[in-house]
C-alpha atoms as a PDB file:
ATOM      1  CA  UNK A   1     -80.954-236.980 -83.357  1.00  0.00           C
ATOM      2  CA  UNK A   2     -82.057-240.097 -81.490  1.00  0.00           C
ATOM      3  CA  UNK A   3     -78.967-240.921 -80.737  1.00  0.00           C
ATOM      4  CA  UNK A   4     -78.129-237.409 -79.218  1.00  0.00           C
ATOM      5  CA  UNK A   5     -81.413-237.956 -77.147  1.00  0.00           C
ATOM      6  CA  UNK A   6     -79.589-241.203 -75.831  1.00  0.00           C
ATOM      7  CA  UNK A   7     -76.194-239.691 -74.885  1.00  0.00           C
ATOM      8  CA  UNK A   8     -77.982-237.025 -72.645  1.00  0.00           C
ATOM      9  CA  UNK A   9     -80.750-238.873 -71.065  1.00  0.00           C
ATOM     10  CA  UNK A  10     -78.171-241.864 -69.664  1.00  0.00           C
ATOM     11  CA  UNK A  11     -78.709-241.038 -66.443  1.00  0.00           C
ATOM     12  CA  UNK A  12     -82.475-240.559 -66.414  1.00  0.00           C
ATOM     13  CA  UNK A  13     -83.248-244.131 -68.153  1.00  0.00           C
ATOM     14  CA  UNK A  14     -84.770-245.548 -65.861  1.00  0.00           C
ATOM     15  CA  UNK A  15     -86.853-242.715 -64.647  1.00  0.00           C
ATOM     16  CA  UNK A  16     -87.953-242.147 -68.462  1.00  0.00           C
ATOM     17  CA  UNK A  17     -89.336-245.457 -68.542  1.00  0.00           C
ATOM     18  CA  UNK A  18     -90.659-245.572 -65.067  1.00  0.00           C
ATOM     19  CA  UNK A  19     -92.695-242.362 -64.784  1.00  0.00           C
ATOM     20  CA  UNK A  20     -95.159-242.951 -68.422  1.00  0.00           C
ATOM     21  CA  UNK A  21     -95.502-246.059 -66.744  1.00  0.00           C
ATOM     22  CA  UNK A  22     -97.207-245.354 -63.913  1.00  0.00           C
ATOM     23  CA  UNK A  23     -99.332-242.388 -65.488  1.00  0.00           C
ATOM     24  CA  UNK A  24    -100.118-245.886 -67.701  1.00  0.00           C
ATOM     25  CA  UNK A  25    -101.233-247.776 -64.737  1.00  0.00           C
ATOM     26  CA  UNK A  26    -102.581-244.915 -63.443  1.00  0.00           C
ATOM     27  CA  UNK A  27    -104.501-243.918 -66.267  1.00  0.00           C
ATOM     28  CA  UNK A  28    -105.777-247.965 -66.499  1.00  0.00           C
ATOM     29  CA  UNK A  29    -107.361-247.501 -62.816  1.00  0.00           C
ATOM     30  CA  UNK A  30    -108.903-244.336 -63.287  1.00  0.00           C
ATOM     31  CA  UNK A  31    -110.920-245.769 -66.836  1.00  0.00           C
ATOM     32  CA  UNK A  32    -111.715-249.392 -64.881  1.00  0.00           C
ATOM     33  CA  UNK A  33    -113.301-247.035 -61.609  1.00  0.00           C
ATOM     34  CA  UNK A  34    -116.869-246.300 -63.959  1.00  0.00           C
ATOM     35  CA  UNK A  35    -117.483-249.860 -64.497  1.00  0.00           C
ATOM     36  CA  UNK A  36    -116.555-251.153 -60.809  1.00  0.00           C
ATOM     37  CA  UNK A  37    -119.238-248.085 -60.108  1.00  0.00           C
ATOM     38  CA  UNK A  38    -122.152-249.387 -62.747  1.00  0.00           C
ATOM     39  CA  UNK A  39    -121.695-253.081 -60.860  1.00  0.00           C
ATOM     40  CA  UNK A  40    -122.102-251.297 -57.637  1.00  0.00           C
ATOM     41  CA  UNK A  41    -125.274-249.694 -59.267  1.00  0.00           C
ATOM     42  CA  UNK A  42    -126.861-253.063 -61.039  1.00  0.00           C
ATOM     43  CA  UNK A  43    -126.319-254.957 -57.986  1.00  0.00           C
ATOM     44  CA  UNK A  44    -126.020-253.518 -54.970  1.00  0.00           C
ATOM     45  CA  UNK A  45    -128.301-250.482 -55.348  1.00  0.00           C
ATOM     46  CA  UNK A  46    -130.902-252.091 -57.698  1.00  0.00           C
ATOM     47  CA  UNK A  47    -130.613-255.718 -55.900  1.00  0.00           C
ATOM     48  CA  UNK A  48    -130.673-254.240 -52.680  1.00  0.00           C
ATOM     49  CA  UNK A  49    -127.820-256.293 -51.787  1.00  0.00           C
ATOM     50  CA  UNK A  50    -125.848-254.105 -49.096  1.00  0.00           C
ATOM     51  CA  UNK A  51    -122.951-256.593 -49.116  1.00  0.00           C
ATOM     52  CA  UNK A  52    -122.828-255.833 -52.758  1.00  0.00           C
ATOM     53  CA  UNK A  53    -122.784-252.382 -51.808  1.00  0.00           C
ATOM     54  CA  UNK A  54    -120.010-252.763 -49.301  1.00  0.00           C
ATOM     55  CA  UNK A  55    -117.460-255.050 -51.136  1.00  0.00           C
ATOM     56  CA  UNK A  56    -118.109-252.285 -54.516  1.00  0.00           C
ATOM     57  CA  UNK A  57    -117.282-249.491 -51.830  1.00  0.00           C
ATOM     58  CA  UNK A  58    -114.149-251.117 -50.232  1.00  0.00           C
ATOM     59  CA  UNK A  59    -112.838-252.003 -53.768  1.00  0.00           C
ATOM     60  CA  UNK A  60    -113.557-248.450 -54.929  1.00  0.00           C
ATOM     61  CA  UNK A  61    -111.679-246.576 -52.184  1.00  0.00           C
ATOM     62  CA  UNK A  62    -109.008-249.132 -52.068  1.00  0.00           C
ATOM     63  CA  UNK A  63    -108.725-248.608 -56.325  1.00  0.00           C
ATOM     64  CA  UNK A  64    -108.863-244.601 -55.508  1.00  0.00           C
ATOM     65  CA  UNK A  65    -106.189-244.641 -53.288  1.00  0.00           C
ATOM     66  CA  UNK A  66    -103.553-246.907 -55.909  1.00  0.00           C
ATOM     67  CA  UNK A  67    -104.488-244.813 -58.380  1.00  0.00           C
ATOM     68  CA  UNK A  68    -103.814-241.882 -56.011  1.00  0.00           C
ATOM     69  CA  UNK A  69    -100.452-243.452 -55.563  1.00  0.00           C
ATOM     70  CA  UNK A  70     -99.662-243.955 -58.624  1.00  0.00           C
ATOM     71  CA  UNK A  71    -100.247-240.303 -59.736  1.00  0.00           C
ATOM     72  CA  UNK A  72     -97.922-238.840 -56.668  1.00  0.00           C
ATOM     73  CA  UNK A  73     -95.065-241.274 -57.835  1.00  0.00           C
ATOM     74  CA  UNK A  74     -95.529-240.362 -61.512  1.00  0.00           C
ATOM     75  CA  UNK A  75     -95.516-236.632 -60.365  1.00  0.00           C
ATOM     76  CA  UNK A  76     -92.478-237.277 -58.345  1.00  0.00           C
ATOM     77  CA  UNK A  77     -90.809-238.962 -61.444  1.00  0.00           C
ATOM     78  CA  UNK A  78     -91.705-237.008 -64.246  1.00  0.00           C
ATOM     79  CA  UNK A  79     -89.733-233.613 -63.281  1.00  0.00           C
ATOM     80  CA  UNK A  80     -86.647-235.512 -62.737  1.00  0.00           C
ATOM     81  CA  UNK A  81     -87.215-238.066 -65.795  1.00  0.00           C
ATOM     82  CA  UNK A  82     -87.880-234.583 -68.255  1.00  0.00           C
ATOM     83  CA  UNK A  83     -84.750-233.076 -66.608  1.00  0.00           C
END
């Protein structure tokens, strides 16, 4: 069986590796985001430290918008990866 699965998906190697990958990385980004958010919380909000509050904000957008990335390339990848 496995090696049937191997015959057919010789094309679509890479891709079949690639794409759980970044739903991996993706996934990995999307878990760290809460505890980047209870640091923004302990220090910046309850410190009143509004550079604290800034660099936690920057870091959160920039982290939303990889992870954002990451899901549109594992959406582009996964159709042609399962095909």
């Amino acid at each position: 069986m496995v090696k049937k699965l191997i015959k057919y998906s010789r094309g679509y190697r890479l891709l079949s590796i690639v794409a759980p990958l970044l739903v991996v990385i993706e996934s990995f980004i999307e878990i760290y985001i809460p505890y980047v958010m209870a640091d923004l919380i302990d220090e910046g909000i309850y410190g009143s430290n509004m550079n604290a509050v800034a660099k936690y904000g920057l870091f959160l957008i920039g982290a939303a918008m990889v992870s954002l990335a990451f899901g549109v390339a594992a959406g582009i990848t996964a159709p042609f990866a399962s095909s």
